[in-house]
N, C-alpha and C. Protein backbone atom coordinates (compact mmCIF):
# COMPACT_ATOMS: atom_id res chain seq x y z
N UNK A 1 141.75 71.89 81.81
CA UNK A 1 140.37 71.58 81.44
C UNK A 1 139.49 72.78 81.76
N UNK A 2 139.12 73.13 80.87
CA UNK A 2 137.89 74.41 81.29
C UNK A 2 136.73 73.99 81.92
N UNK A 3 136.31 74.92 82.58
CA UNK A 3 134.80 74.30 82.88
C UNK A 3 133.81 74.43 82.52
N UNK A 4 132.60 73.37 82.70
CA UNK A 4 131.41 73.53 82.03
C UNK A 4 130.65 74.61 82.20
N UNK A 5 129.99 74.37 80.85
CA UNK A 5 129.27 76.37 80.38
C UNK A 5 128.67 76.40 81.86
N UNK A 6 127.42 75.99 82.26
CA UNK A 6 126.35 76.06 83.35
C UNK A 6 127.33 76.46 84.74
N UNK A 7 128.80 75.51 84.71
CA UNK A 7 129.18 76.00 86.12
C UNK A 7 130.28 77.53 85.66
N UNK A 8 130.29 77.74 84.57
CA UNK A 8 131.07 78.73 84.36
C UNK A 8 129.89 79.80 84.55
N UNK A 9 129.06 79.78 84.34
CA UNK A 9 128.03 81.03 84.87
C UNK A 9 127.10 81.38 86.17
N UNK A 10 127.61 79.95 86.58
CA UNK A 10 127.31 80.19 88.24
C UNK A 10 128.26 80.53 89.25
N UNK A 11 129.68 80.17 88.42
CA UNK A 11 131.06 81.23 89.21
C UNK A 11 130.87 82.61 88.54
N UNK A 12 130.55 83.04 87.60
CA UNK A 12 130.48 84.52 87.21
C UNK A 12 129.39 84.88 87.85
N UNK A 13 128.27 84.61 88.17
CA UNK A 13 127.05 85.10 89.06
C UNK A 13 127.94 85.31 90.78
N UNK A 14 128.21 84.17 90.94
CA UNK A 14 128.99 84.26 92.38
C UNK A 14 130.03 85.26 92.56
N UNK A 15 130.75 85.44 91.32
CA UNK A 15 131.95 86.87 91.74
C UNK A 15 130.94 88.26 91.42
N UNK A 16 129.99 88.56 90.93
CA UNK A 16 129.63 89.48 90.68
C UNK A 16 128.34 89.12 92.08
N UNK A 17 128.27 88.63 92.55
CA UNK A 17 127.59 88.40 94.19
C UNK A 17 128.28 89.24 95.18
N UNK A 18 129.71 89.06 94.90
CA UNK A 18 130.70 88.94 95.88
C UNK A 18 130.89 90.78 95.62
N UNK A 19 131.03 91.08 94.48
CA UNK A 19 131.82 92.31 94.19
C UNK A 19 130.18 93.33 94.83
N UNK A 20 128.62 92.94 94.62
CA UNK A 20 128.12 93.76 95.18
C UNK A 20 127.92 93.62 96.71
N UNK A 21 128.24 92.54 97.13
CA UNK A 21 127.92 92.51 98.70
C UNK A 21 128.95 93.44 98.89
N UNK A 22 130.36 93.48 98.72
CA UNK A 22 131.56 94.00 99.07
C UNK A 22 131.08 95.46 99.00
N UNK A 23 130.82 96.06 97.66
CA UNK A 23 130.36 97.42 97.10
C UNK A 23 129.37 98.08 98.45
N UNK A 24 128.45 97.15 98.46
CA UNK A 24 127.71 97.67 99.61
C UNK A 24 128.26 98.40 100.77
N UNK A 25 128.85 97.08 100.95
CA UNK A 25 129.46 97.82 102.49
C UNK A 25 130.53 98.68 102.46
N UNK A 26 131.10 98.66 101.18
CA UNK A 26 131.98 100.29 101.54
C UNK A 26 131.46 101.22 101.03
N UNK A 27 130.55 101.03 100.18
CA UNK A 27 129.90 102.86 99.81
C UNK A 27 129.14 103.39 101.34
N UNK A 28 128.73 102.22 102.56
CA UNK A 28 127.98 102.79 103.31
C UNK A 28 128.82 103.33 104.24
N UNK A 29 130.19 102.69 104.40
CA UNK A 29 130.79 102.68 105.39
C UNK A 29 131.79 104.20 104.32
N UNK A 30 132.29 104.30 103.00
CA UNK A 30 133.19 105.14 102.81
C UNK A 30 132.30 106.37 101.79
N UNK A 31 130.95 106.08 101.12
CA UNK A 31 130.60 106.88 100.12
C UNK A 31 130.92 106.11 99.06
N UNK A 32 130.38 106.91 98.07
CA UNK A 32 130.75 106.58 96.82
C UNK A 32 132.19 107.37 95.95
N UNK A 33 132.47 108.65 96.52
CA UNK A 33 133.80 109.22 96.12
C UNK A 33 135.14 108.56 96.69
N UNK A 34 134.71 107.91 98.21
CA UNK A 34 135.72 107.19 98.53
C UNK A 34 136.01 106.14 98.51
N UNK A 35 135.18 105.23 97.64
CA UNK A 35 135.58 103.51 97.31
C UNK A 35 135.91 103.48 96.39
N UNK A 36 137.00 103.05 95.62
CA UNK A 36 137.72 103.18 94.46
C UNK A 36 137.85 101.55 94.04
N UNK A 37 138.01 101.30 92.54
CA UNK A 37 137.20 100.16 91.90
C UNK A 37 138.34 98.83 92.54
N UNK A 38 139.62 99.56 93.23
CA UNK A 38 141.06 98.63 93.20
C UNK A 38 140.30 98.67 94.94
N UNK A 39 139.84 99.51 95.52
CA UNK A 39 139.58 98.66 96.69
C UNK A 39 138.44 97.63 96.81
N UNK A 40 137.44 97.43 95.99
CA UNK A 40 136.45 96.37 95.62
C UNK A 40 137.22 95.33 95.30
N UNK A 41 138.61 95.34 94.35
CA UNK A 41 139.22 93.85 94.15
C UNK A 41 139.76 93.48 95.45
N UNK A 42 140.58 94.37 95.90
CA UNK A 42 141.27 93.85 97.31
C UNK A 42 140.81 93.42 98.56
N UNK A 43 139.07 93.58 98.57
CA UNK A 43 138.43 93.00 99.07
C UNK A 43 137.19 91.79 98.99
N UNK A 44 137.66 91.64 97.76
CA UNK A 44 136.98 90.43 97.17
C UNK A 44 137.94 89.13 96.14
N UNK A 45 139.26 89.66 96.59
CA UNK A 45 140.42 89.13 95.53
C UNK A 45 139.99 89.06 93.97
N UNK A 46 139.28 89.84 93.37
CA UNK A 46 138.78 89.72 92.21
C UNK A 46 139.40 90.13 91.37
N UNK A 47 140.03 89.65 90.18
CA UNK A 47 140.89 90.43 89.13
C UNK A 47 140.15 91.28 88.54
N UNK A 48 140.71 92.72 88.27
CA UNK A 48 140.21 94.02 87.37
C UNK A 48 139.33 93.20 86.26
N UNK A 49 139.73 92.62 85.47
CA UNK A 49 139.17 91.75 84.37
C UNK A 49 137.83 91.12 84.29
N UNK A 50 137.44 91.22 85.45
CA UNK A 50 136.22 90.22 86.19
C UNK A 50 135.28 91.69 86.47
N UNK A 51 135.65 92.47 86.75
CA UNK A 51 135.13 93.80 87.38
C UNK A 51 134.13 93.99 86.08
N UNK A 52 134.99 94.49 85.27
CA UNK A 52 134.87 95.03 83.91
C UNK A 52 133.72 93.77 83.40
N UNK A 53 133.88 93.12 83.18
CA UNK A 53 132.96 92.16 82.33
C UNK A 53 131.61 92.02 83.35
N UNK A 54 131.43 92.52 84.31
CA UNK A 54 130.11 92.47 84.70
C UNK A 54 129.59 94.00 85.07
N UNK A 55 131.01 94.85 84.79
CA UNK A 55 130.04 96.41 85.40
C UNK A 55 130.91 97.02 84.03
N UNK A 56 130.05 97.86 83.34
CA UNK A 56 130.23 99.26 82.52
C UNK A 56 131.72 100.00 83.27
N UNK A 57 131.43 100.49 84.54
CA UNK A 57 132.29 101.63 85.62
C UNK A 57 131.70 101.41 86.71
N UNK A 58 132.60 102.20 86.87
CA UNK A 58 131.99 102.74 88.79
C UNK A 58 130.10 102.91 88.94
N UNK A 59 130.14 103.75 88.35
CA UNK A 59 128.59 104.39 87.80
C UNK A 59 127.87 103.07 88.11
N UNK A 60 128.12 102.51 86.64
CA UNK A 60 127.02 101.32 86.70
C UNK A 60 126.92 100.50 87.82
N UNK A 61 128.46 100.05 88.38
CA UNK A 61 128.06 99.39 89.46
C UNK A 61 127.87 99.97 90.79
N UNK A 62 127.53 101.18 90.90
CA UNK A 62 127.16 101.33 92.04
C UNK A 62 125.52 101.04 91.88
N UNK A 63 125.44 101.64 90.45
CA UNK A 63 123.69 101.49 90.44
C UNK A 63 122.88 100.29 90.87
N UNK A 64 123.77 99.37 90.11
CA UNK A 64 123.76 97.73 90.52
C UNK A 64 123.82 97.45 91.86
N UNK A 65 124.62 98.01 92.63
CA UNK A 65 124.52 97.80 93.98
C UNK A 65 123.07 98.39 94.95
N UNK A 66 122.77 99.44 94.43
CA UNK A 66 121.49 100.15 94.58
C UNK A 66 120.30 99.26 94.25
N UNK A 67 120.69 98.82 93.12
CA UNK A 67 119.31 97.75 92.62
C UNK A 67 119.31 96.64 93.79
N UNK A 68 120.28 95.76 94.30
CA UNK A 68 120.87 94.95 94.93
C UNK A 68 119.99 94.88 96.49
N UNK A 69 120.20 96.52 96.73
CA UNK A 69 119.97 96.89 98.24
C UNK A 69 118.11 96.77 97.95
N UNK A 70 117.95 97.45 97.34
CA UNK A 70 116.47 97.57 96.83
C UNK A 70 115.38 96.42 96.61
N UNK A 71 116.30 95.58 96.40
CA UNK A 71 116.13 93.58 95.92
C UNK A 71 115.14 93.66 97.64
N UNK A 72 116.43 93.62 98.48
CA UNK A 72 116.23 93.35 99.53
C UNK A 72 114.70 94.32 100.53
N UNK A 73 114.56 95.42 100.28
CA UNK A 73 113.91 96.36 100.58
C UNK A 73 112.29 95.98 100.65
N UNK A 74 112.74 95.57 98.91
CA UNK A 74 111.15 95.13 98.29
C UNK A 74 110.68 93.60 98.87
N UNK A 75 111.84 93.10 99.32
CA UNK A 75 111.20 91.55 99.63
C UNK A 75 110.98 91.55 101.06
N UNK A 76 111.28 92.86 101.88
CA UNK A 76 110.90 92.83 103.44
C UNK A 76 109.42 93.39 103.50
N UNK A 77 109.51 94.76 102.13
CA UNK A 77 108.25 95.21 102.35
C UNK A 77 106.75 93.84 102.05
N UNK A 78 107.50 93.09 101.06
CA UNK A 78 106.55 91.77 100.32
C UNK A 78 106.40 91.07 102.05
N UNK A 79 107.10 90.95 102.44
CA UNK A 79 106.79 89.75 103.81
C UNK A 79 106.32 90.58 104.69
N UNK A 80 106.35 91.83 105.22
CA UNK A 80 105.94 92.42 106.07
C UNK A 80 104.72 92.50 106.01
N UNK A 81 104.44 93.72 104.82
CA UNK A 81 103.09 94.14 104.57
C UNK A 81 101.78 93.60 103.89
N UNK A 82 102.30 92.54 103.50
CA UNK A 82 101.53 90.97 103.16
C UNK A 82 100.73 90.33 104.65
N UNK A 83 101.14 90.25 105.46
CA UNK A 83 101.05 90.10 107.04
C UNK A 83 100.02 90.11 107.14
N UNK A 84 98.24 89.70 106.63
CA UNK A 84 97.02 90.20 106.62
C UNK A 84 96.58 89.74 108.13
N UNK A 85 97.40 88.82 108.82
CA UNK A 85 96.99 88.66 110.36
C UNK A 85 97.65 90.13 111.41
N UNK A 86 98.12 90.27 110.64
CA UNK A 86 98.40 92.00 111.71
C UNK A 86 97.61 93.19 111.08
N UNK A 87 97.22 94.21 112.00
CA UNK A 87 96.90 95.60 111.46
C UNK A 87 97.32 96.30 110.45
N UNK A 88 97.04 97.04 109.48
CA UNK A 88 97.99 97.58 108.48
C UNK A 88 98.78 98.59 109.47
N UNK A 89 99.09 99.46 110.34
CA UNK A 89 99.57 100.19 110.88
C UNK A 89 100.32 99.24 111.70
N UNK A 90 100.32 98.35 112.04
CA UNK A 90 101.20 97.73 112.87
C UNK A 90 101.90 96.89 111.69
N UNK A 91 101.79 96.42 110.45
CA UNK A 91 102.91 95.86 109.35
C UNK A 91 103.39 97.07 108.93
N UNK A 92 103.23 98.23 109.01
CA UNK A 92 104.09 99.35 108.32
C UNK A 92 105.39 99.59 109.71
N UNK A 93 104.69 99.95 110.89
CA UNK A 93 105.74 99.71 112.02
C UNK A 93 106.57 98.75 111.87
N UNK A 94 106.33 97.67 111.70
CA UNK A 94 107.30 96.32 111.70
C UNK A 94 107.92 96.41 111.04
N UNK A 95 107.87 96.78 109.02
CA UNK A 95 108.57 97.09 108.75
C UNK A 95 110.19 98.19 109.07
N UNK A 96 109.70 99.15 109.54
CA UNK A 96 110.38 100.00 109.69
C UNK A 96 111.51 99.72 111.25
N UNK A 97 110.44 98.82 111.67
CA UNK A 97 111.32 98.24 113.27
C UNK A 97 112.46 97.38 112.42
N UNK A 98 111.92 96.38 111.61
CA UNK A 98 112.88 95.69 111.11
C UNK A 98 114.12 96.40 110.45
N UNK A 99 113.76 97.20 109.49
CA UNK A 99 115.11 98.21 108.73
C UNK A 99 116.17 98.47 110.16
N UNK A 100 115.52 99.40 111.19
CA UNK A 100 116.24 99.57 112.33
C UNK A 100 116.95 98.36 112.96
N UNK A 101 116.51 97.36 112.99
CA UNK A 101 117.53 95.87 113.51
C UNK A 101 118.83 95.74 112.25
N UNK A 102 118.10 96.24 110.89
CA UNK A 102 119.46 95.41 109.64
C UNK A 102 120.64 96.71 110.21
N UNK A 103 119.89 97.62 110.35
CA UNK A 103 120.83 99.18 110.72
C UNK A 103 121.50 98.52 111.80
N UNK A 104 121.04 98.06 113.59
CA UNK A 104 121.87 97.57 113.95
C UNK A 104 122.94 96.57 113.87
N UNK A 105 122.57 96.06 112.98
CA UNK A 105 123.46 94.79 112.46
C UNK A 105 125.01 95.51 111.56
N UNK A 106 124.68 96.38 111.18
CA UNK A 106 125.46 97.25 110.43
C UNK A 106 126.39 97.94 111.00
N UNK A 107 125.65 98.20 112.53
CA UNK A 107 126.96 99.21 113.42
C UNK A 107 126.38 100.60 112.85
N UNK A 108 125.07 100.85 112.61
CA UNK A 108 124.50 101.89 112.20
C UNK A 108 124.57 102.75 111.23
N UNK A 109 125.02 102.35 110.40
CA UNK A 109 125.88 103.10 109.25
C UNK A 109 125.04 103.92 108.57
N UNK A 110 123.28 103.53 108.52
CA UNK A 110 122.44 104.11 108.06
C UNK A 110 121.84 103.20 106.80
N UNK A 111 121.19 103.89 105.80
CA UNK A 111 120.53 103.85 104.55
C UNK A 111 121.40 103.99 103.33
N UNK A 112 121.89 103.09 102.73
CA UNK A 112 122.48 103.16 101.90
C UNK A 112 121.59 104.64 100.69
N UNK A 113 120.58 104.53 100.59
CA UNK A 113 119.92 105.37 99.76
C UNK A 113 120.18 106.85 100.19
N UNK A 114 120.06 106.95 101.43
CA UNK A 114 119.97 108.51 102.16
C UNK A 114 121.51 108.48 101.87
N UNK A 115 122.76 107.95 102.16
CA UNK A 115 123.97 107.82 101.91
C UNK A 115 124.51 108.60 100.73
N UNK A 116 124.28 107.66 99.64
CA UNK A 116 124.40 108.28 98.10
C UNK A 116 123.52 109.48 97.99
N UNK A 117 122.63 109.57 98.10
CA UNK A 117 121.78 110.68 97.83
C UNK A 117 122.12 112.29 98.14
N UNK A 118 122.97 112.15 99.90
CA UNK A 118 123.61 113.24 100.31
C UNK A 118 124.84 113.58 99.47
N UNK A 119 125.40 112.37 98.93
CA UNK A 119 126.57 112.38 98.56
C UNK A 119 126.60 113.17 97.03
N UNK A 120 125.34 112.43 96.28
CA UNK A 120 125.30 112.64 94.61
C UNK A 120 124.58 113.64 94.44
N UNK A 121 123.68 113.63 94.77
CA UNK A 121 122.47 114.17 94.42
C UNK A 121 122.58 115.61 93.46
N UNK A 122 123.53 116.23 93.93
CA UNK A 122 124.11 117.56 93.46
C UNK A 122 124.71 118.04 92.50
N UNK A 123 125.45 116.65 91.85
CA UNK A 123 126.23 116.67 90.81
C UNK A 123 126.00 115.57 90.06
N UNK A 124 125.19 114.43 90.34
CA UNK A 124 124.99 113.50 89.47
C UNK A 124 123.20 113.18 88.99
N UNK A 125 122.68 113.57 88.09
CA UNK A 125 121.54 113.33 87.71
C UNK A 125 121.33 112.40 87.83
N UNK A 126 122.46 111.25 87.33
CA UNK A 126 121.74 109.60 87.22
C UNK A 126 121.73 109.00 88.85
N UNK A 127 122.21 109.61 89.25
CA UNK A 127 121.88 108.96 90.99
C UNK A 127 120.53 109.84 92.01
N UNK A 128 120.49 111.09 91.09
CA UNK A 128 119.94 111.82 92.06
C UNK A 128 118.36 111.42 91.34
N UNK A 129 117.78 111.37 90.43
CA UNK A 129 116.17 110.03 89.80
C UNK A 129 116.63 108.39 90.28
N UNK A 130 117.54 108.24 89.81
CA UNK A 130 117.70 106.77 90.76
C UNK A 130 117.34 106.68 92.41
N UNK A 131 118.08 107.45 93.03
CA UNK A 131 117.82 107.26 94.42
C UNK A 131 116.44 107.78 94.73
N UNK A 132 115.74 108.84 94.14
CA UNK A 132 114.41 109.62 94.19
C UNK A 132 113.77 108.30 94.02
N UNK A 133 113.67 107.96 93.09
CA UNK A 133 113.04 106.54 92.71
C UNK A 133 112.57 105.70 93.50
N UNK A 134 113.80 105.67 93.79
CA UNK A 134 113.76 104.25 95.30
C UNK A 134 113.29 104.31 96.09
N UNK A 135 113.59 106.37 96.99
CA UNK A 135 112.50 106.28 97.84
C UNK A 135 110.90 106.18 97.80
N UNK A 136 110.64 106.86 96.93
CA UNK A 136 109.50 107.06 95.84
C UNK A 136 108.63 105.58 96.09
N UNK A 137 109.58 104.55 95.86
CA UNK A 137 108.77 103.41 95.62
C UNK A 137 108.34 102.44 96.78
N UNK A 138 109.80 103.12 97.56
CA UNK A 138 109.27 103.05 99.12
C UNK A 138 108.04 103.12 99.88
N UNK A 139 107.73 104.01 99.45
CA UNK A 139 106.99 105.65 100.12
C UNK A 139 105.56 104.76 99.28
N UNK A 140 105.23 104.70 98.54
CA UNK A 140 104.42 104.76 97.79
C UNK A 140 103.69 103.32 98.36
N UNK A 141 104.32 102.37 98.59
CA UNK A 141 104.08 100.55 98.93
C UNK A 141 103.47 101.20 100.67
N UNK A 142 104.36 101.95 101.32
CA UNK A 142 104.00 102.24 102.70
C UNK A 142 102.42 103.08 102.51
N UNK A 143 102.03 103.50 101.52
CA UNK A 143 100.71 104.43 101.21
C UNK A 143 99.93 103.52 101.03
N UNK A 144 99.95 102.75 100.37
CA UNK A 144 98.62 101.69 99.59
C UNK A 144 98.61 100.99 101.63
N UNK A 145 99.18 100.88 102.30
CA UNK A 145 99.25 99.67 103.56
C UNK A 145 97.90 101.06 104.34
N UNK A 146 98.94 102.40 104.72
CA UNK A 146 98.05 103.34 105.15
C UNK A 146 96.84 103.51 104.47
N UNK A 147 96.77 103.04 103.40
CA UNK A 147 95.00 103.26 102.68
C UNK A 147 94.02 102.26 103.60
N UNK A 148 94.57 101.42 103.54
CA UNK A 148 94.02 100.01 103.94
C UNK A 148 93.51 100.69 105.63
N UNK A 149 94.79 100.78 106.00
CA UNK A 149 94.37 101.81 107.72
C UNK A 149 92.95 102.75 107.78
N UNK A 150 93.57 103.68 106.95
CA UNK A 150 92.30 104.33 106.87
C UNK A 150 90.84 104.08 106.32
N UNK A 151 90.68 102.78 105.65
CA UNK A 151 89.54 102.53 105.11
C UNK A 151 88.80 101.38 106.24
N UNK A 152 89.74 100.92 107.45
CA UNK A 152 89.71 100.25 108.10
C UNK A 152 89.34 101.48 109.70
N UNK A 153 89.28 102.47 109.68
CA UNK A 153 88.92 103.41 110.25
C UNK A 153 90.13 103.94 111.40
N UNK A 154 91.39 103.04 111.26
CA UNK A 154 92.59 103.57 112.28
C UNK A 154 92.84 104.58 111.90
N UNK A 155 92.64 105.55 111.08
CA UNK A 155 92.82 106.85 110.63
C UNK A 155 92.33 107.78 110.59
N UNK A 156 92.71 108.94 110.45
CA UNK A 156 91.36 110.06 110.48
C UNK A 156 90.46 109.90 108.95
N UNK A 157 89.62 110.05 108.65
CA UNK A 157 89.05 110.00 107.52
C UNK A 157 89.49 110.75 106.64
N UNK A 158 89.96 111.99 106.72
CA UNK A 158 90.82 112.96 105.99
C UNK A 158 91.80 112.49 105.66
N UNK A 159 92.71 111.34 106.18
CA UNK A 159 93.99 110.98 105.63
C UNK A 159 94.50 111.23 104.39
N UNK A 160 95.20 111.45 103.68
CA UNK A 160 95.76 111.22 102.51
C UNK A 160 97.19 110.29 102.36
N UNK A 161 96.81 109.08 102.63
CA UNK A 161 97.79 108.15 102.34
C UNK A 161 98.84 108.21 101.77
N UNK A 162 98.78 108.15 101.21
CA UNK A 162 100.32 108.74 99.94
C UNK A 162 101.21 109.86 100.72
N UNK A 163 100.68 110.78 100.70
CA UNK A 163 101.42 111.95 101.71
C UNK A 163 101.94 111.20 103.14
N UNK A 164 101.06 110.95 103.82
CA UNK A 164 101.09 110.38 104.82
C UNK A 164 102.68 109.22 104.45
N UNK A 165 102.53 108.61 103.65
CA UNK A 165 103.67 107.55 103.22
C UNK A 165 105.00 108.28 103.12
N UNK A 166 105.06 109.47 102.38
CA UNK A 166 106.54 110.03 101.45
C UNK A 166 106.71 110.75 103.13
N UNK A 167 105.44 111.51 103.67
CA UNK A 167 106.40 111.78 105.16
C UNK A 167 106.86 111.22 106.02
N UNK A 168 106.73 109.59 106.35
CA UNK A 168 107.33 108.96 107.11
C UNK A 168 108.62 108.62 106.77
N UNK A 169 108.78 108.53 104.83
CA UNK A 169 110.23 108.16 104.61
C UNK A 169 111.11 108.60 104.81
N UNK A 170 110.46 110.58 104.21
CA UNK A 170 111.11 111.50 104.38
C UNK A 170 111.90 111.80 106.30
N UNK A 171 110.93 111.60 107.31
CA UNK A 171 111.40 111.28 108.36
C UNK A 171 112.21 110.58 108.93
N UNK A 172 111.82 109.17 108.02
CA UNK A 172 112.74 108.42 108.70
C UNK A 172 114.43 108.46 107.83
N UNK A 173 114.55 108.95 106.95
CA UNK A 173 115.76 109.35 106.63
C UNK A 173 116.70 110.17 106.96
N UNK A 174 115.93 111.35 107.42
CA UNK A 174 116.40 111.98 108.39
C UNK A 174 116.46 111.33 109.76
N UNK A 175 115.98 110.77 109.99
CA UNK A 175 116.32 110.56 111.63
C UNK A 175 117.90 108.75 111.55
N UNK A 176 117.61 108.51 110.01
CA UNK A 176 119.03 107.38 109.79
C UNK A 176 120.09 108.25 109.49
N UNK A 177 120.53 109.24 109.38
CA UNK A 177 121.33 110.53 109.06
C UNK A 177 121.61 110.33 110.56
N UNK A 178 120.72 111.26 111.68
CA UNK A 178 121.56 111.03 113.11
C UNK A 178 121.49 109.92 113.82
N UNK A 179 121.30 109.03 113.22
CA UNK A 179 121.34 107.32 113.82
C UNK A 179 123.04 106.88 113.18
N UNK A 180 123.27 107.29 112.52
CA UNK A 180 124.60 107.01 111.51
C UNK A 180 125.72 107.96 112.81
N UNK A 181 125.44 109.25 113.29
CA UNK A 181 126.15 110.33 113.88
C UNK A 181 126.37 109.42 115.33
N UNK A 182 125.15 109.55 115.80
CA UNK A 182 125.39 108.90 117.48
C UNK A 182 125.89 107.83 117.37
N UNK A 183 125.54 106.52 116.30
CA UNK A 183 125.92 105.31 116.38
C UNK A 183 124.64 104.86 117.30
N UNK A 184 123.50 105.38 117.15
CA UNK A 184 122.44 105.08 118.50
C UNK A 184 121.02 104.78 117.18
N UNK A 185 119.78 104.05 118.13
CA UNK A 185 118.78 103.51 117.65
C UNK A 185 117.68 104.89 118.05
N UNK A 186 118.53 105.39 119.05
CA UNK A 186 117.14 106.33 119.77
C UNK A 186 116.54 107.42 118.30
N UNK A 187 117.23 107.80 117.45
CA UNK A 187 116.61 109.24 116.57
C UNK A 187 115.62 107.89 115.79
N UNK A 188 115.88 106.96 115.43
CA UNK A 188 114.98 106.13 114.62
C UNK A 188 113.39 105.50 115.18
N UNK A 189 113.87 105.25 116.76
CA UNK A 189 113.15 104.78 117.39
C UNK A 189 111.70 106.39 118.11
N UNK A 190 112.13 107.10 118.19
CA UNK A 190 111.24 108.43 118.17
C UNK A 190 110.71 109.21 116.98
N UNK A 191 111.29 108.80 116.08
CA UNK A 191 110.76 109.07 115.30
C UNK A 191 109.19 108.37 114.72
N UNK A 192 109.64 107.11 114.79
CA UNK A 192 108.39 105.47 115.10
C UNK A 192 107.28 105.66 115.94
N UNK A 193 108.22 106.16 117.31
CA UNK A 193 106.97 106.43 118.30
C UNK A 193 105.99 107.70 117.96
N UNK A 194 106.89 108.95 117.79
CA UNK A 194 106.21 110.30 117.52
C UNK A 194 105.20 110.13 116.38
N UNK A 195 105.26 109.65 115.05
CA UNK A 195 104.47 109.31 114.01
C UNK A 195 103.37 108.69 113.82
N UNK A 196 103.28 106.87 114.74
CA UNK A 196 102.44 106.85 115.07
C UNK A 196 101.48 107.29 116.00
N UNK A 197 102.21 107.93 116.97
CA UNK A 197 101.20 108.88 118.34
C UNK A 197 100.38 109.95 117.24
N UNK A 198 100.48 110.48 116.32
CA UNK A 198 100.11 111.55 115.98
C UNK A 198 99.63 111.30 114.79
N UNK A 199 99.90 109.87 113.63
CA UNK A 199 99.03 109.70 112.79
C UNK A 199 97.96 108.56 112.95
N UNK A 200 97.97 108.42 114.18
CA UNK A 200 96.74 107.35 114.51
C UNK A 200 96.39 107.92 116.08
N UNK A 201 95.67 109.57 116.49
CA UNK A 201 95.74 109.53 117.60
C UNK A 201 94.26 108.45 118.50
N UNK A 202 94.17 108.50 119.61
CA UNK A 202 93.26 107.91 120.39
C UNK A 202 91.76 108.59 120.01
């Protein structure tokens, strides 16, 4: 007996659930040159057949997995920085405190974005505007919160928000690079402290 259309597309949503949660965690944990499409089945028991009918290649589904991570990104920044009972400088912190807890949860592995990015960036155009992107859009949601700061006077009046935004990402990516090395919170956590000491001084 086959099954019905409606539950036949809520088991194809569920294996293609399964194949990006899986994807995730080994591009962070192996890259993207070192996860190969037969170790995604063997860790999701998924037949090749199933792969194919929801991803183009490798390519596409890593992108998919990128979109995936990003899902998540955008709905912390939505609950965080929505927060109109906290400071805007203290919902941009929180945010970024929070990323640092999913990182510990991870065993530190880092940023999936900073990840690929070191990895592609060099040889693949379509990852290296994709991942730009992402931070980009990052960066950009963390600027409009710092506007709010500065129009609220926690800022110097000179601020330029936006800037102010792409350098914290830019920072804090670098400092998930040696958070990934030590296996430690401290490069993430000074980085948090140093930024705000110096873009909101006394």
């Amino acid at each position: 007996m086959t099954r019905p259309i409606g539950l036949q597309g809520e088991v194809a949503h569920a294996t293609k659930v399964r194949l990006l949660e899986a994807g995730l965690n080994l591009l962070l944990k192996r890259g993207y040159a070192d996860t190969g499409v037969q170790d995604l089945l063997d860790a999701t028991k998924v037949p090749k057949g199933s792969f194919y009918h929801h991803f183009k290649s490798k390519e596409d589904f890593a992108i998919q997995v990128i979109d995936r991570y990003m899902d998540a990104v955008h709905a912390a920044l939505d609950a965080i920085l929505a927060d109109t009972d906290r400071p805007p400088l203290d919902r941009v912190r929180g945010f970024f405190e929070a990323v640092r807890e999913s990182y510990a949860s991870a065993g530190y592995l880092g940023c999936l974005l900073g990840q690929l990015g070191q990895e592609l960036s060099g040889v693949s155009p379509v990852f290296r505007a994709k991942i730009e992107g992402c931070l980009h859009a990052i960066a950009s949601r963390i600027g409009i919160c710092l506007a709010e700061a500065a129009r609220q006077g926690d800022l110097p009046r000179d601020t330029d928000p936006r800037q102010l935004g792409e350098i914290l990402v830019n920072c804090w990516e670098g400092a998930a690079l040696r958070s990934r090395l030590l296996r430690s919170p401290a490069p993430l956590q000074a980085v948090l402290d140093f930024y705000f000491r110096v873009a909101s001084p006394a």
